[in-house]
Each structure stands twice: as structure tokens, then as C-alpha cells.
PDB file of N, CA and C in Angstrom:
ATOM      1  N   UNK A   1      25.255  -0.157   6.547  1.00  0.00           N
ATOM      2  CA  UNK A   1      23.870  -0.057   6.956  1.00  0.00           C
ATOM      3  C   UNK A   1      23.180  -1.373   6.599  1.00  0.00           C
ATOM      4  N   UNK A   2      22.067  -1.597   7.315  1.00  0.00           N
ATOM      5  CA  UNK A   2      21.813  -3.230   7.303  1.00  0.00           C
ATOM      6  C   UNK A   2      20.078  -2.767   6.261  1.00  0.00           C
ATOM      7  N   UNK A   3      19.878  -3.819   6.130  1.00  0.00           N
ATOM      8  CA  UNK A   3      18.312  -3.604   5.228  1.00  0.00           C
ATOM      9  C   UNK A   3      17.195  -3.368   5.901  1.00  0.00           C
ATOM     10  N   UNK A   4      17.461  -3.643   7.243  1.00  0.00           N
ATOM     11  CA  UNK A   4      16.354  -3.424   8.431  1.00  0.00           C
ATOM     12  C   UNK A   4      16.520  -1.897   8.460  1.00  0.00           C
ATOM     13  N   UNK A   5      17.363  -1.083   8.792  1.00  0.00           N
ATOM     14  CA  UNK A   5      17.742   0.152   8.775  1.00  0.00           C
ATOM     15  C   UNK A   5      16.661   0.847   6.855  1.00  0.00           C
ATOM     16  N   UNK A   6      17.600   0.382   6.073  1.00  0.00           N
ATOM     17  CA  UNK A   6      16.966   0.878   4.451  1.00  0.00           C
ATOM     18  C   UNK A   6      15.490   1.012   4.580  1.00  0.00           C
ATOM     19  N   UNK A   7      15.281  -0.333   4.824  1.00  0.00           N
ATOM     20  CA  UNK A   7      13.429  -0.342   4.738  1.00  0.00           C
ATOM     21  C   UNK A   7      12.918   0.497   4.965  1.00  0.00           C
ATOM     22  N   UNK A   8      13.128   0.773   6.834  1.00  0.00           N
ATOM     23  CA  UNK A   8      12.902   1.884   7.251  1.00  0.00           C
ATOM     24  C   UNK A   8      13.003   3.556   7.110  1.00  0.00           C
ATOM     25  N   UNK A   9      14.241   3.610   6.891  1.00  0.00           N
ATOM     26  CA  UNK A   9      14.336   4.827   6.248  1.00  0.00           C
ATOM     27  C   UNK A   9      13.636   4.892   4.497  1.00  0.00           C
ATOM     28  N   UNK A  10      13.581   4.306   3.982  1.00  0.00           N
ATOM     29  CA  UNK A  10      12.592   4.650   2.745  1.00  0.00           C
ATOM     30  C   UNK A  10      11.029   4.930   3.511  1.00  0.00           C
ATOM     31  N   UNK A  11      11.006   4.077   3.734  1.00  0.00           N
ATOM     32  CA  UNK A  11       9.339   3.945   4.117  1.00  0.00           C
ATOM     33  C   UNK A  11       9.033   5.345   4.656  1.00  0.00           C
ATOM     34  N   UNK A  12       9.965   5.505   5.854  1.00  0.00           N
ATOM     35  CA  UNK A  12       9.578   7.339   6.323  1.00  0.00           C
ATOM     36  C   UNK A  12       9.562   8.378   5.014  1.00  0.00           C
ATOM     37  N   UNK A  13      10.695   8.645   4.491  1.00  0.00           N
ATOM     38  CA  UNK A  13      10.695   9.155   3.526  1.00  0.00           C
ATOM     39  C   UNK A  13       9.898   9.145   2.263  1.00  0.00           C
ATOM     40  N   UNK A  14       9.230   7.984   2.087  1.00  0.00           N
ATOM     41  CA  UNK A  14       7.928   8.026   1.369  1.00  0.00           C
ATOM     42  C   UNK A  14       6.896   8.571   1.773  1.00  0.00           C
ATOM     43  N   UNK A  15       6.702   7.634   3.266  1.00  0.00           N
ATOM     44  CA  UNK A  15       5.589   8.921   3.954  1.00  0.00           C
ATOM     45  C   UNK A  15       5.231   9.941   4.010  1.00  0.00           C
ATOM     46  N   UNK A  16       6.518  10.787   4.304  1.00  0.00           N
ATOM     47  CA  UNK A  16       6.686  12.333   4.536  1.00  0.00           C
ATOM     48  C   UNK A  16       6.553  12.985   3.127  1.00  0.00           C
ATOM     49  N   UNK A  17       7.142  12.231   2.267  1.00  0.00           N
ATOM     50  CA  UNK A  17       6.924  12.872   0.537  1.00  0.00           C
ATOM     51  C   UNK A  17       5.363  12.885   0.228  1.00  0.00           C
ATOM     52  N   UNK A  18       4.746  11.785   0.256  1.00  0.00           N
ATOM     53  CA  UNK A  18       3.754  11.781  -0.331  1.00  0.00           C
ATOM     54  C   UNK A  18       2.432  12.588   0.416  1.00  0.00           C
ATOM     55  N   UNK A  19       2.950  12.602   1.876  1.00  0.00           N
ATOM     56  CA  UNK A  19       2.173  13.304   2.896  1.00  0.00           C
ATOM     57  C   UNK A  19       2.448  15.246   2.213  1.00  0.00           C
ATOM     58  N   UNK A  20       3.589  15.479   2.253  1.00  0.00           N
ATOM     59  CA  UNK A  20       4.155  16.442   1.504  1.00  0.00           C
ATOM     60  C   UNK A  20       3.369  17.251   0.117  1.00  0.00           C
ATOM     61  N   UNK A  21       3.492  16.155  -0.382  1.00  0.00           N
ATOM     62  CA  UNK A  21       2.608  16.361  -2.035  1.00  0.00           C
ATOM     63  C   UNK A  21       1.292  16.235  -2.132  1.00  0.00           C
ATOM     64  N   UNK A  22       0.602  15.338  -0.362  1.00  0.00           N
ATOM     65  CA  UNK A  22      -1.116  15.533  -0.622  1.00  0.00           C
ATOM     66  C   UNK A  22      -1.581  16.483  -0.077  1.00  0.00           C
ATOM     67  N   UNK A  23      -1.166  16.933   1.206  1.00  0.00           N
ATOM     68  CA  UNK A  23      -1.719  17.431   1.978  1.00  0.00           C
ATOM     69  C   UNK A  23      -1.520  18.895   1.075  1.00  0.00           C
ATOM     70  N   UNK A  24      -3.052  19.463   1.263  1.00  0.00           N
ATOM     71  CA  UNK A  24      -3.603  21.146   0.066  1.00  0.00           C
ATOM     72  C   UNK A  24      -2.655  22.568   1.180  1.00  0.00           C
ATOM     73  N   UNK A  25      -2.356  22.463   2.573  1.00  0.00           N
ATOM     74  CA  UNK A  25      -1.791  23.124   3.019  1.00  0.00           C
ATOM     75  C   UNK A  25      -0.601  23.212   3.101  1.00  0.00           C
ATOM     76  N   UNK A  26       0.320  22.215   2.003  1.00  0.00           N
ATOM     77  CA  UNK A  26       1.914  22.023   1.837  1.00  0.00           C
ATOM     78  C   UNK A  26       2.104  22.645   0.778  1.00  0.00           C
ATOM     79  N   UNK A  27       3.314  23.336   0.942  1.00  0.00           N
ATOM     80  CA  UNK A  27       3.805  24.241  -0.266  1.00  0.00           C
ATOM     81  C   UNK A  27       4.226  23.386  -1.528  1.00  0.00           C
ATOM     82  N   UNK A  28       4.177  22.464  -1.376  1.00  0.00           N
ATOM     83  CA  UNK A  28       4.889  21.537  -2.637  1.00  0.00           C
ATOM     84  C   UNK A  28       3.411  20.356  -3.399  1.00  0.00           C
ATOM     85  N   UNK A  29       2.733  20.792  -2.332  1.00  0.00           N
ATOM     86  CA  UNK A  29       0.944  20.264  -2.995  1.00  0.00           C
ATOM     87  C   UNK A  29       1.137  20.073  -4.204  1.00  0.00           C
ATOM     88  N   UNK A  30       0.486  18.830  -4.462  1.00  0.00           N
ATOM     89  CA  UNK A  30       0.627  18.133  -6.044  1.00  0.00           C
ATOM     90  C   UNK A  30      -1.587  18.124  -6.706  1.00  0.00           C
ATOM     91  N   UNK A  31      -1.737  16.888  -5.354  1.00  0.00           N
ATOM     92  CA  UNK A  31      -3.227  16.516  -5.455  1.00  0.00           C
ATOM     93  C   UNK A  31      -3.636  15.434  -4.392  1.00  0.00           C
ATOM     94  N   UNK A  32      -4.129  15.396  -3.986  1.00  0.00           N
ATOM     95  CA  UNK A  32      -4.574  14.305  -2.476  1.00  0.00           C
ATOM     96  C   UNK A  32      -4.503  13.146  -3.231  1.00  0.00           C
ATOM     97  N   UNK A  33      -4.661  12.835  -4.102  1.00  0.00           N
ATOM     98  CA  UNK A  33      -4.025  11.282  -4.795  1.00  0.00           C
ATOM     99  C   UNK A  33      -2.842  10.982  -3.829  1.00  0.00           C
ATOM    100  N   UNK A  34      -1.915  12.004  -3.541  1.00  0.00           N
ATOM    101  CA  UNK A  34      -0.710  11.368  -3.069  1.00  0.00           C
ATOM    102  C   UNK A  34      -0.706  10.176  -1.588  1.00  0.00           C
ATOM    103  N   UNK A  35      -2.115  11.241  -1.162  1.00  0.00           N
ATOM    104  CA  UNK A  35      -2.309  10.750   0.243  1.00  0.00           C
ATOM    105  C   UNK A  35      -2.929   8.494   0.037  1.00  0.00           C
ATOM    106  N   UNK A  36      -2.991   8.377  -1.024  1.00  0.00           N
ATOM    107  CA  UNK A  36      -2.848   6.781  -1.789  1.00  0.00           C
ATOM    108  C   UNK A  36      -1.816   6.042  -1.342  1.00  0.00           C
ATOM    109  N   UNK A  37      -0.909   6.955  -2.263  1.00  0.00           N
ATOM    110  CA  UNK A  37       0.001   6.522  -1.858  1.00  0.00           C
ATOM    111  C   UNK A  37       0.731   6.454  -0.161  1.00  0.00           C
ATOM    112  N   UNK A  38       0.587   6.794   0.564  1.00  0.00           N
ATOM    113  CA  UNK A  38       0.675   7.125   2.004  1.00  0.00           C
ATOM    114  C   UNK A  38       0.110   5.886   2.387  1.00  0.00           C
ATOM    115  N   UNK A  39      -1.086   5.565   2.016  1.00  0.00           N
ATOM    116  CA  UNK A  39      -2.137   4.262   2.611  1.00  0.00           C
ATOM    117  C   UNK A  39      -1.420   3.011   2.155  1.00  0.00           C
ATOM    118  N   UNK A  40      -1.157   3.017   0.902  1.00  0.00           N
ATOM    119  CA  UNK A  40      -0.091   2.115   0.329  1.00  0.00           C
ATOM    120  C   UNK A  40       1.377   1.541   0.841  1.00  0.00           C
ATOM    121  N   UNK A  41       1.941   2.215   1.400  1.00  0.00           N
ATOM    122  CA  UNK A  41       3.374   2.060   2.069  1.00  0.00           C
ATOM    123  C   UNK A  41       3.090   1.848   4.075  1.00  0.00           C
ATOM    124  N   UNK A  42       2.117   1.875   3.907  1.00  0.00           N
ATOM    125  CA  UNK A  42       1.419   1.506   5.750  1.00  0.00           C
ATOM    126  C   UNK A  42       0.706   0.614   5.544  1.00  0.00           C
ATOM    127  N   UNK A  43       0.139   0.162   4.630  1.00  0.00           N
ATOM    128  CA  UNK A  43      -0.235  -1.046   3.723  1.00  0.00           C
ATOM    129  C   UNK A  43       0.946  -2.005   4.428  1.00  0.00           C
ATOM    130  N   UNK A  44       1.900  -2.087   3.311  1.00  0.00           N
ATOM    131  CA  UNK A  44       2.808  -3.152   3.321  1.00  0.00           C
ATOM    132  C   UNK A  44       3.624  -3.168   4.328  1.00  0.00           C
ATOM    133  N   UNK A  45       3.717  -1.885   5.464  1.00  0.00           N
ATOM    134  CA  UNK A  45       4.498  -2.200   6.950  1.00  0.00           C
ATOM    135  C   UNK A  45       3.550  -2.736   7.082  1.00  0.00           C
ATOM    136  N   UNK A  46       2.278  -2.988   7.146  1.00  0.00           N
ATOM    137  CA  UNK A  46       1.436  -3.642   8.313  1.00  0.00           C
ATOM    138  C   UNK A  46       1.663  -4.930   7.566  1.00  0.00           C
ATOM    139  N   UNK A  47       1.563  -5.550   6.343  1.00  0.00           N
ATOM    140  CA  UNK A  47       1.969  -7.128   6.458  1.00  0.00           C
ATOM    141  C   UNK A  47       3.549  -6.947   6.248  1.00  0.00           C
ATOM    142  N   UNK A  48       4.475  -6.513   6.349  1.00  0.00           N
ATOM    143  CA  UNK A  48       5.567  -6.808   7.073  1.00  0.00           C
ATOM    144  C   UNK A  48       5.953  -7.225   7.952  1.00  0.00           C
ATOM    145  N   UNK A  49       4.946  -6.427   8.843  1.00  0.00           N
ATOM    146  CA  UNK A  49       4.893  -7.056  10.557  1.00  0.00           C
ATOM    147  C   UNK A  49       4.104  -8.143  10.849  1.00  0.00           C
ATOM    148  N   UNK A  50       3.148  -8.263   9.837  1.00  0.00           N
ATOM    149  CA  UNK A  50       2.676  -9.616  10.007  1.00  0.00           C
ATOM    150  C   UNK A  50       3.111 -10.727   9.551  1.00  0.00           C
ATOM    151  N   UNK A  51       3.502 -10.579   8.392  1.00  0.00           N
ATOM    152  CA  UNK A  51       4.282 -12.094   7.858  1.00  0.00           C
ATOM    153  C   UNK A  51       5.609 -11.742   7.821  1.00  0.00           C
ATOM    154  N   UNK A  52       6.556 -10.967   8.346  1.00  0.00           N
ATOM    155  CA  UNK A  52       7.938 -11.174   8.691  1.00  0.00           C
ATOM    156  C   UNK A  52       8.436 -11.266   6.902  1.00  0.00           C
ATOM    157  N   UNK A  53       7.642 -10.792   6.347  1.00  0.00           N
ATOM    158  CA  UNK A  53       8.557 -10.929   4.424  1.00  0.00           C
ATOM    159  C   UNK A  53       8.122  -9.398   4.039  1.00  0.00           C
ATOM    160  N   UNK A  54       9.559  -8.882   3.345  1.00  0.00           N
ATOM    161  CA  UNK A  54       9.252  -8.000   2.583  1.00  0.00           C
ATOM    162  C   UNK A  54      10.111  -7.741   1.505  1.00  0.00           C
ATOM    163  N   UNK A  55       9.294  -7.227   0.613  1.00  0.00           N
ATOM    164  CA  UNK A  55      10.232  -7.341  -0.741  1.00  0.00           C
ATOM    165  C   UNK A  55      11.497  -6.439  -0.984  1.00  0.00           C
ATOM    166  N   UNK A  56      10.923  -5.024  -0.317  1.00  0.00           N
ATOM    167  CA  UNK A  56      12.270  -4.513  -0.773  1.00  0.00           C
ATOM    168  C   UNK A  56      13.580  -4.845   0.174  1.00  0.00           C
ATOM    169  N   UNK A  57      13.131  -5.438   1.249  1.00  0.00           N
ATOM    170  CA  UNK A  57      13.904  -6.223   2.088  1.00  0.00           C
ATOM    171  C   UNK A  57      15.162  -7.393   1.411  1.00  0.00           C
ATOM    172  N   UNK A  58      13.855  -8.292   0.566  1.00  0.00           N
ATOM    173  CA  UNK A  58      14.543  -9.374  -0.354  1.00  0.00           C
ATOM    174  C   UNK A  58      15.694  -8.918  -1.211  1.00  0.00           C
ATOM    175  N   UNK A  59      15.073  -7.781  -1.676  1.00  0.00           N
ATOM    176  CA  UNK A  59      15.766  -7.351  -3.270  1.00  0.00           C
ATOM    177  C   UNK A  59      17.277  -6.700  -2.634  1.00  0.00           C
ATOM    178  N   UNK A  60      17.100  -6.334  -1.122  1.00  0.00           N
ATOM    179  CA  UNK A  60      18.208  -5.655  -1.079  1.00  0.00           C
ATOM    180  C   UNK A  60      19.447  -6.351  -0.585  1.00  0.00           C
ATOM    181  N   UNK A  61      18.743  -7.530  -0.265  1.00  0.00           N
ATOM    182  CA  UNK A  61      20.106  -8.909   0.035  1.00  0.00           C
ATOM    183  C   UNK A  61      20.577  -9.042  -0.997  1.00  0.00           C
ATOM    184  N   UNK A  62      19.549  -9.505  -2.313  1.00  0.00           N
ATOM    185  CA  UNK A  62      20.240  -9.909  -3.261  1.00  0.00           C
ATOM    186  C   UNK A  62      21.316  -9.143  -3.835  1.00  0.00           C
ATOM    187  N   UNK A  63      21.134  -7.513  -3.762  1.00  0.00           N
ATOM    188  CA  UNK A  63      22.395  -6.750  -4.020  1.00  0.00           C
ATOM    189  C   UNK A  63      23.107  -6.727  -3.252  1.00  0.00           C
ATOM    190  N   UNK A  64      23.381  -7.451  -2.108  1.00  0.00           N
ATOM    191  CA  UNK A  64      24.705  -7.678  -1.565  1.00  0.00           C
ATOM    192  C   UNK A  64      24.427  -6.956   0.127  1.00  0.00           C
ATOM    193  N   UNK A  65      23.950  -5.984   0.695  1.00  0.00           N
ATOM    194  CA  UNK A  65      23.051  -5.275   2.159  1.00  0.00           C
ATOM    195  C   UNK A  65      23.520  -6.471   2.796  1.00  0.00           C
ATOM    196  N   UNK A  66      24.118  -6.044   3.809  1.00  0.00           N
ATOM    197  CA  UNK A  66      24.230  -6.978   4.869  1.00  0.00           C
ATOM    198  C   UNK A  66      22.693  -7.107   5.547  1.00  0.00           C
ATOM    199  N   UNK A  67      22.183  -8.336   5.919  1.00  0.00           N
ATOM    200  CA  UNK A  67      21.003  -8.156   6.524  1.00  0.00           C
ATOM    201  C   UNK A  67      21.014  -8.304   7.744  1.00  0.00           C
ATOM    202  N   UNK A  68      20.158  -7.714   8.548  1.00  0.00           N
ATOM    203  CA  UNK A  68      19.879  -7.463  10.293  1.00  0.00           C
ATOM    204  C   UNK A  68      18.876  -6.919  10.763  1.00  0.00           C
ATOM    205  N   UNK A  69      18.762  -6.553  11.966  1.00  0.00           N
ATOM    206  CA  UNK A  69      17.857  -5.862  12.765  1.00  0.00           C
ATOM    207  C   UNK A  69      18.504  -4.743  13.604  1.00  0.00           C
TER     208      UNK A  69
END
């Protein structure tokens, strides 16, 4: 799996968690704080897509991730 692939799949999976844990009509409801975090991770896709750099991108070359698109 390439790091373009990882990114992505975390990022959803953050989404959906934290969407998960804010939203008061989810069975696993924590506290709308979570929904922060949600703004936070659409945050950093949006300068991803703008400046073409991202960190967990970086970090995951350095462990060896083949990198691609």
C-alpha cells in the first residue's frame, strides 16, 4: 500500500470516529468536542491540497511506505 492510499484511509477513519463520538444521536456519543476534532483533520486535507506537503505523508516514507498516488 502506498502513503497516498494510508493518508487517506486514516483521514476517513478519523472522520467517521470522531463524527461517531460527537454527534448526541450516535450510540458511542462521547461530547461534541469531538466534532473539533473533525474540523481539524479537514483542516489539514485542505492545506494538503494546497501545498502538496503532508506530514503524516513524510513520516511514513521515512518508515520505509513506498510512496505514490
Amino acid at each position: 500500500m502506498t502513503t497516498w492510499r494510508i493518508v487517506r484511509l486514516v483521514a476517513g477513519l478519523f472522520i467517521l470516529l470522531s463524527l461517531a463520538l460527537g454527534i448526541p444521536g450516535s450510540p458511542i456519543f462521547v461530547s461534541q468536542w469531538w466534532l473539533a476534532f473533525t474540523a481539524f483533520v479537514g483542516a489539514n486535507l485542505l492545506q494538503s491540497g494546497l501545498t502538496k506537503w503532508c506530514l503524516m505523508e513524510s513520516m511514513l516514507r521515512k518508515f520505509g511506505v513506498e510512496p505514490g498516488c
